[in-house]
C-alpha atoms as a PDB file:
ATOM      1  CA  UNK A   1       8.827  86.616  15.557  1.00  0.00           C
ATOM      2  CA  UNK A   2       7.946  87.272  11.626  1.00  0.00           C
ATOM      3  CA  UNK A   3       5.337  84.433   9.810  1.00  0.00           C
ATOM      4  CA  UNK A   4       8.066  82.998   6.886  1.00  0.00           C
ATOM      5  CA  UNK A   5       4.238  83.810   4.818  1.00  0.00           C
ATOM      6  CA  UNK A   6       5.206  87.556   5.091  1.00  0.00           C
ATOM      7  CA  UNK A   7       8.748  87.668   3.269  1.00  0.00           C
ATOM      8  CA  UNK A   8       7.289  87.663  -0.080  1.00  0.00           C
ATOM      9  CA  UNK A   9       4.850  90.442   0.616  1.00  0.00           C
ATOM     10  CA  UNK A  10       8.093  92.308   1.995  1.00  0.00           C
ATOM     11  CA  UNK A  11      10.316  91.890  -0.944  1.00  0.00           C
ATOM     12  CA  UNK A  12       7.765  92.394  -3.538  1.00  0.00           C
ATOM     13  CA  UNK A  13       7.184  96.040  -1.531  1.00  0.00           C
ATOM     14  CA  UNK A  14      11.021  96.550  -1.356  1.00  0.00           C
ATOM     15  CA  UNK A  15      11.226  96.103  -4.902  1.00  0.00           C
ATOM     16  CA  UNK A  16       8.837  99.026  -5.427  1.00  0.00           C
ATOM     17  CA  UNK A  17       9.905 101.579  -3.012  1.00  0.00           C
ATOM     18  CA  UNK A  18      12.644 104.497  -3.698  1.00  0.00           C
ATOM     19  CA  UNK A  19      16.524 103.479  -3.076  1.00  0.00           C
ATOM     20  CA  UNK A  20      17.990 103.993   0.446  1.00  0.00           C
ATOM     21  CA  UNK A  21      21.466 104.077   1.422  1.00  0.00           C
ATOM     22  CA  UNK A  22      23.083 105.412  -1.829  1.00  0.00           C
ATOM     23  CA  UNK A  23      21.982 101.696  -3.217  1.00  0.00           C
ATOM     24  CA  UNK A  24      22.103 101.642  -6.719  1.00  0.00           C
ATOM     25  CA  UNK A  25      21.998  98.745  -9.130  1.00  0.00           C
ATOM     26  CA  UNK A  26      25.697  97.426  -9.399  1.00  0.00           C
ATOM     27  CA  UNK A  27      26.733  98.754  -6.099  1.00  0.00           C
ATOM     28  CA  UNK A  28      29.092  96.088  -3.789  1.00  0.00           C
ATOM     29  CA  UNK A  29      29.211  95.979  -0.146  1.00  0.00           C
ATOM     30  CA  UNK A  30      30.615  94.413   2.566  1.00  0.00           C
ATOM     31  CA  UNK A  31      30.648  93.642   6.530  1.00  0.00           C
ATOM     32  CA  UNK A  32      30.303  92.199   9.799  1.00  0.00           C
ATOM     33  CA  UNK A  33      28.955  91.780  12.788  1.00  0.00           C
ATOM     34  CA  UNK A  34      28.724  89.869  16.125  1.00  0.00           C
ATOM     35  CA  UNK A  35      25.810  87.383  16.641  1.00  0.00           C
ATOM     36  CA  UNK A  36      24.397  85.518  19.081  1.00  0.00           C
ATOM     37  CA  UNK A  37      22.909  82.049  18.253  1.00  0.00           C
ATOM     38  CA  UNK A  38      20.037  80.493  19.684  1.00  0.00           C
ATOM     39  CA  UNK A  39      20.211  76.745  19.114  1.00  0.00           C
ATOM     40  CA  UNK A  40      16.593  75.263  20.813  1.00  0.00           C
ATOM     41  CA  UNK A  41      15.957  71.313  20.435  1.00  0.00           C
ATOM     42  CA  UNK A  42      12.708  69.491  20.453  1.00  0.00           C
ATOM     43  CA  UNK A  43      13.866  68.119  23.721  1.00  0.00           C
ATOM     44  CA  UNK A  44      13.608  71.923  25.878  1.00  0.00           C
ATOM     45  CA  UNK A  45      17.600  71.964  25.639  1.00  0.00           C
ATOM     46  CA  UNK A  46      18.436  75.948  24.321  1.00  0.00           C
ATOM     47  CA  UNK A  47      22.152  76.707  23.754  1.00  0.00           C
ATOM     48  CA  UNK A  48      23.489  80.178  23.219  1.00  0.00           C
ATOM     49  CA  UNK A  49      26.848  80.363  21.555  1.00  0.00           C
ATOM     50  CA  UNK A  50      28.770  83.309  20.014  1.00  0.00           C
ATOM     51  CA  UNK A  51      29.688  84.050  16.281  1.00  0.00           C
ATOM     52  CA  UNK A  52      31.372  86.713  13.985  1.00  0.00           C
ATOM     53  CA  UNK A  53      29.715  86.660  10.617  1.00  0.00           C
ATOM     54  CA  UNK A  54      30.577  88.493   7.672  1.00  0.00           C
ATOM     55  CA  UNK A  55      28.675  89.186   4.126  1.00  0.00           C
ATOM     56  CA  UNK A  56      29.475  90.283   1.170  1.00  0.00           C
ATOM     57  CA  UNK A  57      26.623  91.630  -1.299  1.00  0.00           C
ATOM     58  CA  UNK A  58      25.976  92.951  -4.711  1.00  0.00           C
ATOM     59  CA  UNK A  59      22.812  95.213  -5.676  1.00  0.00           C
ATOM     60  CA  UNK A  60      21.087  93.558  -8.404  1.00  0.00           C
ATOM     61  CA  UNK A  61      18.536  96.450  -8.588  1.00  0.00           C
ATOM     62  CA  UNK A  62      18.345  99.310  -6.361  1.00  0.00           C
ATOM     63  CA  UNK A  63      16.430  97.480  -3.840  1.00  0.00           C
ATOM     64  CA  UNK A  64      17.409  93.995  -4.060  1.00  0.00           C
ATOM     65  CA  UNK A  65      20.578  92.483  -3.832  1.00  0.00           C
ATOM     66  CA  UNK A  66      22.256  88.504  -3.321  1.00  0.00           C
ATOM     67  CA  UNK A  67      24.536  88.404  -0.453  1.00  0.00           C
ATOM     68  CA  UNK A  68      26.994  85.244   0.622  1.00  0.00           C
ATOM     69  CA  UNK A  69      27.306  85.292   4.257  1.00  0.00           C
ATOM     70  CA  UNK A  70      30.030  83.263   6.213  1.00  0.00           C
ATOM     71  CA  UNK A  71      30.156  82.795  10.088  1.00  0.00           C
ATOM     72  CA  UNK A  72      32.274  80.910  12.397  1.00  0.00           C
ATOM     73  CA  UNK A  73      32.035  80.882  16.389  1.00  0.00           C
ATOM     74  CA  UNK A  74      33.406  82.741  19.175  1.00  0.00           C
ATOM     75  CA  UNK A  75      32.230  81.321  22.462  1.00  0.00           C
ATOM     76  CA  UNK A  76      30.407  78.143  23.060  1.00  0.00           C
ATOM     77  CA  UNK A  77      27.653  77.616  25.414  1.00  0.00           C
ATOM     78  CA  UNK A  78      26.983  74.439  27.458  1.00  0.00           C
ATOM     79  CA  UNK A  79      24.119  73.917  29.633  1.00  0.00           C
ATOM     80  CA  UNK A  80      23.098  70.511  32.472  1.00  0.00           C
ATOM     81  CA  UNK A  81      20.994  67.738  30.922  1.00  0.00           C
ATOM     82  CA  UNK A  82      18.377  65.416  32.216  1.00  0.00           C
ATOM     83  CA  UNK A  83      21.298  62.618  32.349  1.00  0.00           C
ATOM     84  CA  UNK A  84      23.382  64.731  34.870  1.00  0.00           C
ATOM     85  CA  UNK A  85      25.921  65.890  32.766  1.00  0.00           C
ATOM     86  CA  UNK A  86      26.574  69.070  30.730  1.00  0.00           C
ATOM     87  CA  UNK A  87      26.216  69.071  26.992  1.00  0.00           C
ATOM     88  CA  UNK A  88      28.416  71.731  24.889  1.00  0.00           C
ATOM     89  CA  UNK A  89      27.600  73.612  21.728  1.00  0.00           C
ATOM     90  CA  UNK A  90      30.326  75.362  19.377  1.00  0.00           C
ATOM     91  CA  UNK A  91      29.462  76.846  15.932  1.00  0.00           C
ATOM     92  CA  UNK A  92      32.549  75.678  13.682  1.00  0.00           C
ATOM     93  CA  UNK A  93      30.897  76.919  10.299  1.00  0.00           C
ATOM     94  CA  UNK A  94      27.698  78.868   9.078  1.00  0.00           C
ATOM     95  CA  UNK A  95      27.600  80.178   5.094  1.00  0.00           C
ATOM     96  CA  UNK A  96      24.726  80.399   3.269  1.00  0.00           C
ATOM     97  CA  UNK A  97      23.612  82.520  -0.160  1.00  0.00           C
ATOM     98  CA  UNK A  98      20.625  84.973   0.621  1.00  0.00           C
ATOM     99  CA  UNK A  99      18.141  87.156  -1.524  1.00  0.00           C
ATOM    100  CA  UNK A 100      17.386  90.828   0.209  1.00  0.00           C
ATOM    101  CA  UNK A 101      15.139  92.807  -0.573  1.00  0.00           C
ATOM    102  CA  UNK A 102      14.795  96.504   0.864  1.00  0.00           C
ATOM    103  CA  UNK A 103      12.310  98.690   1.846  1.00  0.00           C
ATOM    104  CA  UNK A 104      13.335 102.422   2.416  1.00  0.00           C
ATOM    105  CA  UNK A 105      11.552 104.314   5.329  1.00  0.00           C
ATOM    106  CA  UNK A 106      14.033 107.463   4.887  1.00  0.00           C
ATOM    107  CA  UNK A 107      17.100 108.116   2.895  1.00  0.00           C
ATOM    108  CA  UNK A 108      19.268 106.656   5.794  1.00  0.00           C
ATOM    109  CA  UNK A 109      16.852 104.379   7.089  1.00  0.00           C
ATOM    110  CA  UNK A 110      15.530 100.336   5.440  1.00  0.00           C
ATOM    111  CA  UNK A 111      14.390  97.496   6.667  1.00  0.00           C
ATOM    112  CA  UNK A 112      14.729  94.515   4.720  1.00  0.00           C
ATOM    113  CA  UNK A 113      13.461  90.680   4.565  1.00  0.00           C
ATOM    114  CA  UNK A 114      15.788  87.609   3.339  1.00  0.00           C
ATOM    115  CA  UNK A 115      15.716  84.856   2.006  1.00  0.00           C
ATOM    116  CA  UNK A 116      18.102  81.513   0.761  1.00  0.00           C
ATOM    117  CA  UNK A 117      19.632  78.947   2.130  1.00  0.00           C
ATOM    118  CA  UNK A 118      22.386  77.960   4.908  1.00  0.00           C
ATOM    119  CA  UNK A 119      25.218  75.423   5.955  1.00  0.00           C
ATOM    120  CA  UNK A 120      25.490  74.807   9.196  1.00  0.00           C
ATOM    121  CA  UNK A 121      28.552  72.637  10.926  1.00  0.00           C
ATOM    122  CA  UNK A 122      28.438  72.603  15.199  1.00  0.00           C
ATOM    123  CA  UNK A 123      30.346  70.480  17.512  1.00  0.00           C
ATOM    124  CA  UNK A 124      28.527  69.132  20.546  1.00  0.00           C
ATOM    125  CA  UNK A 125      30.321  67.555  23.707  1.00  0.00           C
ATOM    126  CA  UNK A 126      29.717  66.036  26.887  1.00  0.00           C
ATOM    127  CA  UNK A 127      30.325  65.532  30.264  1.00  0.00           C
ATOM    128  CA  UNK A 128      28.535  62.508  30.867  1.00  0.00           C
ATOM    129  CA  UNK A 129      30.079  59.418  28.942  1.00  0.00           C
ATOM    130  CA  UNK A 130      32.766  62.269  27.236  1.00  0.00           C
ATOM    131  CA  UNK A 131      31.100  61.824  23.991  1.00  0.00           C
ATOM    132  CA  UNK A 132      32.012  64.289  21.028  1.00  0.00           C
ATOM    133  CA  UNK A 133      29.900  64.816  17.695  1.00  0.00           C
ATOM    134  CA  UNK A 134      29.574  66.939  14.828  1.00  0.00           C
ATOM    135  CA  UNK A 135      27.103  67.779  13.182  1.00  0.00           C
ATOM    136  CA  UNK A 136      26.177  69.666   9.619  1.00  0.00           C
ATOM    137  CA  UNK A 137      23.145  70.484   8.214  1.00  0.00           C
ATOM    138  CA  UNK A 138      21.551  72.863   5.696  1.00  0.00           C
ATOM    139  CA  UNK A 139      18.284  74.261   5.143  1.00  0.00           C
ATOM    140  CA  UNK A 140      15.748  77.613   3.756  1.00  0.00           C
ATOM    141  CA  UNK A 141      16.993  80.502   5.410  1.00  0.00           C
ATOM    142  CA  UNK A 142      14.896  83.560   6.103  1.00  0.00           C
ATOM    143  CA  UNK A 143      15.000  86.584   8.148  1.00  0.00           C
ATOM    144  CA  UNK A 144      14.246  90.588   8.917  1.00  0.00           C
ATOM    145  CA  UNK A 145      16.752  93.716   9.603  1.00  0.00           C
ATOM    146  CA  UNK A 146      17.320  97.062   9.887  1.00  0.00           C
ATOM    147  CA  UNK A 147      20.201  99.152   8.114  1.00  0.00           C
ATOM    148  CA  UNK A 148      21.071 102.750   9.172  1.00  0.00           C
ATOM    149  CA  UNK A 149      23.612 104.959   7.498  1.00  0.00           C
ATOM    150  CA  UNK A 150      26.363 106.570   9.580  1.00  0.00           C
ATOM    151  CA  UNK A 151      28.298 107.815   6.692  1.00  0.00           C
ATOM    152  CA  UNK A 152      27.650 108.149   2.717  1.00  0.00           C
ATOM    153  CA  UNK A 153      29.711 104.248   2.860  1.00  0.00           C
ATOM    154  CA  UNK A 154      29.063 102.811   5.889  1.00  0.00           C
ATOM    155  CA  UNK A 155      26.122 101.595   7.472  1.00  0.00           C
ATOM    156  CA  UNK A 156      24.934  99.696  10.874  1.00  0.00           C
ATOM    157  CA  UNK A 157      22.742  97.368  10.961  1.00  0.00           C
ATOM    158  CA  UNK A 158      20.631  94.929  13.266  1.00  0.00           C
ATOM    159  CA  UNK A 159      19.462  91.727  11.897  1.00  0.00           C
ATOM    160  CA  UNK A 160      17.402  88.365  13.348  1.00  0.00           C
ATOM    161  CA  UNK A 161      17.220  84.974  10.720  1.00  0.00           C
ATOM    162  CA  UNK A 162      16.183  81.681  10.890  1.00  0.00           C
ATOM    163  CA  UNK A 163      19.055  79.723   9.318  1.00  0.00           C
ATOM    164  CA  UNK A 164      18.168  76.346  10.026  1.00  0.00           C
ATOM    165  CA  UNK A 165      14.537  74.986  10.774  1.00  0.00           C
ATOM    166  CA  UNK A 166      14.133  71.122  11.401  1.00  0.00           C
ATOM    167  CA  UNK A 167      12.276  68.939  12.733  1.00  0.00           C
ATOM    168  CA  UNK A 168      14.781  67.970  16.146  1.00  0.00           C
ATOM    169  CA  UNK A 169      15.795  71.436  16.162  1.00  0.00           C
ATOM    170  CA  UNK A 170      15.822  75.462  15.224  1.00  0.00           C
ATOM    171  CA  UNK A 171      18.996  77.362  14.476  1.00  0.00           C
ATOM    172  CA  UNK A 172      18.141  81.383  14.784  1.00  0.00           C
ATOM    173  CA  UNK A 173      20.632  84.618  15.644  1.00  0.00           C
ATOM    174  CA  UNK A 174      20.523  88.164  16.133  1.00  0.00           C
ATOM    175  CA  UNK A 175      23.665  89.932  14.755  1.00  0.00           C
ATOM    176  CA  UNK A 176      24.497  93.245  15.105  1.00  0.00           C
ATOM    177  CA  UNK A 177      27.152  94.734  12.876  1.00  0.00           C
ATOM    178  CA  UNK A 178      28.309  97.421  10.502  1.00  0.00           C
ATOM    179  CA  UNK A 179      28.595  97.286   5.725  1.00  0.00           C
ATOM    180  CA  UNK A 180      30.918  99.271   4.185  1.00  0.00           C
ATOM    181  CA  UNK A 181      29.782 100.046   0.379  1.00  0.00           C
ATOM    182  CA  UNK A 182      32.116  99.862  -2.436  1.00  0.00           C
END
């Protein structure tokens, strides 16, 4: 996985590297994509539920933009517990406000580095004692992708971030997914 120390390096290198993707300054875009959370507790407990995010983003400069992303779950994941019952994980909410910087390889090809912050809401259950909790959170955000074009407007890409980091627990996803630019 990335060092968080390397982000900066990457956007200040986006920032000074020719436009990909028909990006210009001004330019609007929006999309989607399936993701699969990785929810891994102090306590060797790792949960894998589903989500469908989406973001919408606006080029500030030809290589870096601000992006709002919002995510709720598909599929929750449950897994057995030292205390002999199973505990439950479902993603109710994720949203966050991101920097991204890009850094062109080709015309069709970037990578990219973000950075902001995230909300976080989940709803844990379980088996033993049928307790039920939810829990938000919010935190720094930061992560590295990959953006392809398949047409002049639209674009795959594949992204891993690290939306919530504390101290009980880490909150990461890989989402795969397609941006349509306006």
């Amino acid at each position: 996985m990335p060092h968080a120390k390397t982000l900066p390096l990457a956007l200040l290198l986006a920032a000074s590297a020719t436009p990909a993707l028909g990006a210009d300054a001004g330019d609007t875009y929006a999309g989607g994509g399936l993701g699969r959370v990785s929810y891994d507790t102090n306590a060797d407990v790792t949960l894998n539920p589903t989500a469908i995010l989406g973001r919408l983003g606006y080029h500030v400069t030809d290589h870096i933009a601000i992006e709002a992303r919002l995510g709720v779950g598909l599929s929750s994941d449950d897994t057995a517990i030292d205390s002999g019952g199973n505990v439950e994980i479902a993603l109710k909410q994720l949203a966050g406000a991101y920097a991204v910087g890009h850094l062109p390889i080709t015309r069709g090809v970037s990578v990219y580095g973000l950075a902001g912050f995230t909300y976080g809401r989940a709803e844990f259950t379980g088996s033993a004692g049928g307790f039920s909790d939810t829990a938000n959170d919010t935190g720094l955000s930061w992560g590295i992708g990959s953006e392809a074009a398949l047409t002049d407007r639209i674009s795959g890409y594949v992204k891993w971030a690290s939306y919530l980091d504390q101290d009980a627990y880490t909150a990461t996803a890989i989402t795969a997914g397609a941006t349509y630019g306006f």
